[in-house]
C-alpha atoms as a PDB file:
ATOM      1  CA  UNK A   1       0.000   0.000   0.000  1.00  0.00           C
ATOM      2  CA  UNK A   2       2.802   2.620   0.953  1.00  0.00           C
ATOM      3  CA  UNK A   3       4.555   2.005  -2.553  1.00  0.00           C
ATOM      4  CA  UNK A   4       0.943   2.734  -4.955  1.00  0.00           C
ATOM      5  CA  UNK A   5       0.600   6.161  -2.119  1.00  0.00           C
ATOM      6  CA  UNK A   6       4.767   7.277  -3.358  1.00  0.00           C
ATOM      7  CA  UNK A   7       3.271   6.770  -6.873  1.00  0.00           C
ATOM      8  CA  UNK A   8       0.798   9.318  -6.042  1.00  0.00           C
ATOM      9  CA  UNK A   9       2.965  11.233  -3.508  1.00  0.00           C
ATOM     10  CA  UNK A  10       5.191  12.012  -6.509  1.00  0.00           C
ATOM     11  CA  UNK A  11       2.753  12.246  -9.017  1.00  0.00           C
ATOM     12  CA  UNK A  12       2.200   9.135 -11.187  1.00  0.00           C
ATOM     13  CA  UNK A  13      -1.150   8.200 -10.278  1.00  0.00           C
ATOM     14  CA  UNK A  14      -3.951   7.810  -8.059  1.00  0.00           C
ATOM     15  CA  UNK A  15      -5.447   5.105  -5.671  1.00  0.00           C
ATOM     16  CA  UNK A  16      -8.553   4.309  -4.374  1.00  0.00           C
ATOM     17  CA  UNK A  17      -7.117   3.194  -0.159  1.00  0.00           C
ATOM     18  CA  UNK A  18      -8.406   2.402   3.000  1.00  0.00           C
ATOM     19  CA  UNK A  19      -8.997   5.337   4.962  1.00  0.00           C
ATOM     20  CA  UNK A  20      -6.035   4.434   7.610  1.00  0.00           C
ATOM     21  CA  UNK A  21      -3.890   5.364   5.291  1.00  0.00           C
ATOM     22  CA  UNK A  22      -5.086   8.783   5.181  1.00  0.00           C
ATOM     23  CA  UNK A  23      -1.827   9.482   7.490  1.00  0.00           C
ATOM     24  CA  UNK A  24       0.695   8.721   4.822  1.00  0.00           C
ATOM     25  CA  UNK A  25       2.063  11.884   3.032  1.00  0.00           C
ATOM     26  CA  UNK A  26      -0.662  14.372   3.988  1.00  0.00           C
ATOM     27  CA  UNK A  27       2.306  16.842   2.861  1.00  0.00           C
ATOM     28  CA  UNK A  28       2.142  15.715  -0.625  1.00  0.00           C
ATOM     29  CA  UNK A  29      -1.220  13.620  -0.829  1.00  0.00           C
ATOM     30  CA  UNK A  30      -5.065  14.949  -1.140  1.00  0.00           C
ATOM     31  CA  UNK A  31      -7.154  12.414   0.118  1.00  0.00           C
ATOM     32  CA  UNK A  32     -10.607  12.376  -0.551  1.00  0.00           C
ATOM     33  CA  UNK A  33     -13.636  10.981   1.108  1.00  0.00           C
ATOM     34  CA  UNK A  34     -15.662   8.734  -1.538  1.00  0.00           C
ATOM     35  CA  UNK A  35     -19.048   7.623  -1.049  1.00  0.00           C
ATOM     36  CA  UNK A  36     -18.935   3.633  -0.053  1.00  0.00           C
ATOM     37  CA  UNK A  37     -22.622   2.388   1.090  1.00  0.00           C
ATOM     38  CA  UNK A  38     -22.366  -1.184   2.802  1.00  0.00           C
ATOM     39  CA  UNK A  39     -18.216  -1.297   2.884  1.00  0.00           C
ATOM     40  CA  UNK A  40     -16.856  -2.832   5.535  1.00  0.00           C
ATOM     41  CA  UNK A  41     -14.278  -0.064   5.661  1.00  0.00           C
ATOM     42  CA  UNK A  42     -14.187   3.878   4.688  1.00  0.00           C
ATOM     43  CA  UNK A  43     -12.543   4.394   1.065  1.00  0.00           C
ATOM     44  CA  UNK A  44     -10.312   7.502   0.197  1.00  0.00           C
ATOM     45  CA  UNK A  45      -9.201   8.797  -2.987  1.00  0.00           C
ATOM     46  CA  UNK A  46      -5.617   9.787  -2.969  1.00  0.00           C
ATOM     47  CA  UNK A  47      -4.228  12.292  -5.425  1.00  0.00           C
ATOM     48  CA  UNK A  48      -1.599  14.936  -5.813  1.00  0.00           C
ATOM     49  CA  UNK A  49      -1.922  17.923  -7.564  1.00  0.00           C
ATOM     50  CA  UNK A  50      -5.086  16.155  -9.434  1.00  0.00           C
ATOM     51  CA  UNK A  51      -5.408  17.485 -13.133  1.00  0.00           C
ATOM     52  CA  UNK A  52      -8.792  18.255 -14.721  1.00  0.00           C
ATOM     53  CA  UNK A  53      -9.711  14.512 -15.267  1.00  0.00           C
ATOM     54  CA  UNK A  54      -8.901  13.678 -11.991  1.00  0.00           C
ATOM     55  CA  UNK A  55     -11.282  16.101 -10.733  1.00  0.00           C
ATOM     56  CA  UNK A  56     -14.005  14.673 -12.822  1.00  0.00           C
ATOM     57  CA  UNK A  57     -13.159  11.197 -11.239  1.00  0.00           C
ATOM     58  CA  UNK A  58     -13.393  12.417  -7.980  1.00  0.00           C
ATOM     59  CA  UNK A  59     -16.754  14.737  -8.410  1.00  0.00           C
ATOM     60  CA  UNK A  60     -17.860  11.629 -10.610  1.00  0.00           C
ATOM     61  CA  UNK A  61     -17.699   9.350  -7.201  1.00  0.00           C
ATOM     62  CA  UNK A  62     -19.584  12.597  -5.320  1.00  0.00           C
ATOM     63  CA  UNK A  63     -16.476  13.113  -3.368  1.00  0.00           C
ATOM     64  CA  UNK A  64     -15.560  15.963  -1.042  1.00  0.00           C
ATOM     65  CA  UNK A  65     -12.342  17.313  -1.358  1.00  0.00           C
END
């Protein structure tokens, strides 16, 4: 899990994570609440400097962030 969050730390991709993780990079990551009825666990979206279709994913999901 740390190594897909240093893809996205430095910029190389996103990942959908538990929400313990949320603690990993907040320096460099944006992690965003998504939406998860019945999980057994809260989901994040983690991003970094998210580009214009990144911000559709994450408005797509009815994220905050």
């Amino acid at each position: 899990m740390h190594a897909v969050l240093s893809l996205v730390a430095v910029g190389v991709g996103v990942a959908i994570v538990p929400e313990s993780m949320k603690g990993f990079r907040e320096d460099w990551i944006r992690y965003h609440p998504l939406p998860a009825p019945g999980a057994a666990f809260e989901l994040v979206l983690a991003t970094r400097d998210p580009s214009p279709p990144v911000r559709a994913l994450v408005r797509s999901f009815g994220a905050s962030g």
